[in-house]
C-alpha atoms as a PDB file:
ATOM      1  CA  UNK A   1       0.000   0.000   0.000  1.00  0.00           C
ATOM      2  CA  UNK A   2       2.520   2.403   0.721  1.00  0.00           C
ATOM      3  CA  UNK A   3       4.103   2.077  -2.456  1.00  0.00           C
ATOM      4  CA  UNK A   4       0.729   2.719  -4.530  1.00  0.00           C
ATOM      5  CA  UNK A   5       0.653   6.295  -2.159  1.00  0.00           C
ATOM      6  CA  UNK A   6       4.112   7.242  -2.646  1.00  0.00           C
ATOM      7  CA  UNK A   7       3.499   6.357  -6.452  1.00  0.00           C
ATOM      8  CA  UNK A   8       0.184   8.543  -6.433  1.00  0.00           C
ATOM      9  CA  UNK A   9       1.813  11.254  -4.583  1.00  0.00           C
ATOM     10  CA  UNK A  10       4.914  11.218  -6.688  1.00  0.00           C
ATOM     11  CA  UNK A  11       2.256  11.458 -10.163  1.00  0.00           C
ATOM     12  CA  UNK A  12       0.350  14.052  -8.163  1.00  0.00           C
ATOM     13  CA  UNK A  13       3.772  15.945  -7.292  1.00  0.00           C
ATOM     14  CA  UNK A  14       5.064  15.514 -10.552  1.00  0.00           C
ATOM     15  CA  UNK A  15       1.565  17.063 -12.033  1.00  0.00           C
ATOM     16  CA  UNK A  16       1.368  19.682 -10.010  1.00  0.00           C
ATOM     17  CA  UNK A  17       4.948  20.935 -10.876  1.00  0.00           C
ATOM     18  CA  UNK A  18       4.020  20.545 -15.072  1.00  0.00           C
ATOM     19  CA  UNK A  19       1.365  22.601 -14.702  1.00  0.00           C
ATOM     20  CA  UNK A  20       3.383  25.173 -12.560  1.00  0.00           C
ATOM     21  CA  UNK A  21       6.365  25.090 -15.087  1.00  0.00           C
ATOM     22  CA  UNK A  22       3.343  25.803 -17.465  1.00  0.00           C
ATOM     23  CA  UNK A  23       1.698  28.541 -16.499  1.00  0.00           C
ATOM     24  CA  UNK A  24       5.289  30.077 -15.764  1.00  0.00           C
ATOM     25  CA  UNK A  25       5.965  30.090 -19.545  1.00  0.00           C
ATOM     26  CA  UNK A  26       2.256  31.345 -20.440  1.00  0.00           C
ATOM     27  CA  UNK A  27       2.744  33.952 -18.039  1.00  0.00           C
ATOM     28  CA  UNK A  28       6.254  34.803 -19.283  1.00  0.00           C
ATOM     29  CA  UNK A  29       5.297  34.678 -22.597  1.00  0.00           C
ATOM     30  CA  UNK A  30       2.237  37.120 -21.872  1.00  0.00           C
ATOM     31  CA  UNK A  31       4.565  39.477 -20.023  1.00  0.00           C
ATOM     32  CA  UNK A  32       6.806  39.695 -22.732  1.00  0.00           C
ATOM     33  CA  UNK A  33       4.515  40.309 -25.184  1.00  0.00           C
ATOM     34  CA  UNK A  34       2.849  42.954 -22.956  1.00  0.00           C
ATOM     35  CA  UNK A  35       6.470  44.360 -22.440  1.00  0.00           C
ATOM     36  CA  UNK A  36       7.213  45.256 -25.992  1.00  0.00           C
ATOM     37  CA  UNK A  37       3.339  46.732 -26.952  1.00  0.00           C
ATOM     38  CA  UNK A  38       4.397  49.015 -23.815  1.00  0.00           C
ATOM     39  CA  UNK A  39       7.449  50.191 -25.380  1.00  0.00           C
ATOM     40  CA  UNK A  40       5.552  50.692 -28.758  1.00  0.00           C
ATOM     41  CA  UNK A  41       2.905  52.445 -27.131  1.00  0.00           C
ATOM     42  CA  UNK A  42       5.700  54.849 -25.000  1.00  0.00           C
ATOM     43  CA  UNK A  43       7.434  55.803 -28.660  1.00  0.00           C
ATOM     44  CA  UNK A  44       4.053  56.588 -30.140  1.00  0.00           C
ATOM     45  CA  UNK A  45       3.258  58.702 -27.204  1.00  0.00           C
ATOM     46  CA  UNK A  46       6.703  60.591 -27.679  1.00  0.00           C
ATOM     47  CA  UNK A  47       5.528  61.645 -31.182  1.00  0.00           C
ATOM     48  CA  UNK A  48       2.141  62.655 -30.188  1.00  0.00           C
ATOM     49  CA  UNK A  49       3.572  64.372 -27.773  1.00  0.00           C
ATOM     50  CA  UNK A  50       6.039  66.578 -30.310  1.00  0.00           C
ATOM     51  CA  UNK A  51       3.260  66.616 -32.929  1.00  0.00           C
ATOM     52  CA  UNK A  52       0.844  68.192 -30.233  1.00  0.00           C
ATOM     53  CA  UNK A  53       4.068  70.617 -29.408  1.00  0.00           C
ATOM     54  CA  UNK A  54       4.100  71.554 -33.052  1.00  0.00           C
ATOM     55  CA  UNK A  55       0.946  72.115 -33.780  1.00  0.00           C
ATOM     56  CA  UNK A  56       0.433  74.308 -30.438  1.00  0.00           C
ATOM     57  CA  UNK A  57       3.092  76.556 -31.681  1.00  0.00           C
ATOM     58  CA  UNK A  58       1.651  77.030 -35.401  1.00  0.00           C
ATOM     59  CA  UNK A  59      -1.396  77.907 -34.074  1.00  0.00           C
ATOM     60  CA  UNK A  60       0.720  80.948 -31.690  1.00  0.00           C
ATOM     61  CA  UNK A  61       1.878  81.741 -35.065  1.00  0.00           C
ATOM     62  CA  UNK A  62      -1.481  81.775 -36.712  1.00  0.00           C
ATOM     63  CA  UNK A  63      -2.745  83.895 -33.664  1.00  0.00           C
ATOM     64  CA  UNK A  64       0.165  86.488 -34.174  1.00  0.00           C
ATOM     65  CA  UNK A  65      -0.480  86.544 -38.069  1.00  0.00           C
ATOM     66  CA  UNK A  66      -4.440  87.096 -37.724  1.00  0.00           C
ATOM     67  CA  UNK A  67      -3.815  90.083 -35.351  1.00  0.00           C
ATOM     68  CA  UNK A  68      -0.849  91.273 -37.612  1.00  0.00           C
ATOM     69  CA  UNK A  69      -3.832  91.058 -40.387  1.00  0.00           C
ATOM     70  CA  UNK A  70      -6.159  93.069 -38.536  1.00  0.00           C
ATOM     71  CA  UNK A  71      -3.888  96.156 -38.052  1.00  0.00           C
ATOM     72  CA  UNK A  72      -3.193  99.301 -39.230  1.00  0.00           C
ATOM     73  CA  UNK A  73       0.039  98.550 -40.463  1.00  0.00           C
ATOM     74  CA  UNK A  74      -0.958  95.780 -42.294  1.00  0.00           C
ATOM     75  CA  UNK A  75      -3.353  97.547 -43.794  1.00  0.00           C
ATOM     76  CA  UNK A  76      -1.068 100.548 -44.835  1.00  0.00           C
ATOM     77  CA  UNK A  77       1.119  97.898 -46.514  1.00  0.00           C
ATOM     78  CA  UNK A  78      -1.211  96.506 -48.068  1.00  0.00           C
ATOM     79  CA  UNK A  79      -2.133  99.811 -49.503  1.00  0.00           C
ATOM     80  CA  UNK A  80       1.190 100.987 -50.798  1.00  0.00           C
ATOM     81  CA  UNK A  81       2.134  97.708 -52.298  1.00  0.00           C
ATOM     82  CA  UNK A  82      -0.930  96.542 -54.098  1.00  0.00           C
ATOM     83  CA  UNK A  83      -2.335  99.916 -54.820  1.00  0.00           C
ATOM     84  CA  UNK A  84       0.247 102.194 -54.702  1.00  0.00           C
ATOM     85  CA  UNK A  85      -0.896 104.493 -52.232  1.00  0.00           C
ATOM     86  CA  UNK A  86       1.450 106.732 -50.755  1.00  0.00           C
ATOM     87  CA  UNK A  87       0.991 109.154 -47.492  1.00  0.00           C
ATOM     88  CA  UNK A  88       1.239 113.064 -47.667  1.00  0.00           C
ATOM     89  CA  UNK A  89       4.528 114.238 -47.700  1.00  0.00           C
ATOM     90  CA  UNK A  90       5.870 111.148 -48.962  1.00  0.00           C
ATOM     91  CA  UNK A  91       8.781 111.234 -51.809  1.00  0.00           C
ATOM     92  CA  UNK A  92       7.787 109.084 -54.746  1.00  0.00           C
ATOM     93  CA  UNK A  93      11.321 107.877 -56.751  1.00  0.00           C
ATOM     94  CA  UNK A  94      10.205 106.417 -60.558  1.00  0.00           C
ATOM     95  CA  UNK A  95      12.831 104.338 -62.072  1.00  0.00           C
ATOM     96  CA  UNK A  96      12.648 105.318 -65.443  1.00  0.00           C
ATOM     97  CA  UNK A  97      14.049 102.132 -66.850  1.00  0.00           C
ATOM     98  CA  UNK A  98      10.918 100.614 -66.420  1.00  0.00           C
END
């Protein structure tokens, strides 16, 4: 008798550690895996991060345009270049080889 219970024990022993050496590699394997989508999802965060960066500093440049659009001296240059306004008191030089 003892030998069928030191028989059953050593299956049951022996069972228990396959299925422990088991789930050791699933888990491993599932850490790993979880590992490397971590790093992937850390670089794509880094480059959302500069896009976002970028973007917030065009639109401080669109800002500064849009008021430089709405002022005076916009306007005035706008005037003397496209229409060729000129201010009183203002010297006009004509090149003549045109």
């Amino acid at each position: 008798m003892r030998k069928r219970r030191s028989a059953k024990k050593t299956k049951a022993i022996l069972f228990s550690t396959l299925v422990l050496i088991l789930l050791t590699v699933v888990i491993s394997i599932r850490i790993s895996s979880l590992y490397v989508k971590n790093k992937e999802l850390e670089e794509v965060e880094v480059k959302l991060e500069k896009y976002i960066e970028s973007e917030e500093l065009k639109y401080i440049e669109l800002l500064k345009q849009r008021e430089y659009l709405k002022s005076d001296k916009y306007i005035e240059e706008l005037a003397r270049d496209k229409f060729g306004l000129v201010k009183p008191g203002d010297i006009i030089f004509v090149n003549e080889e045109e």
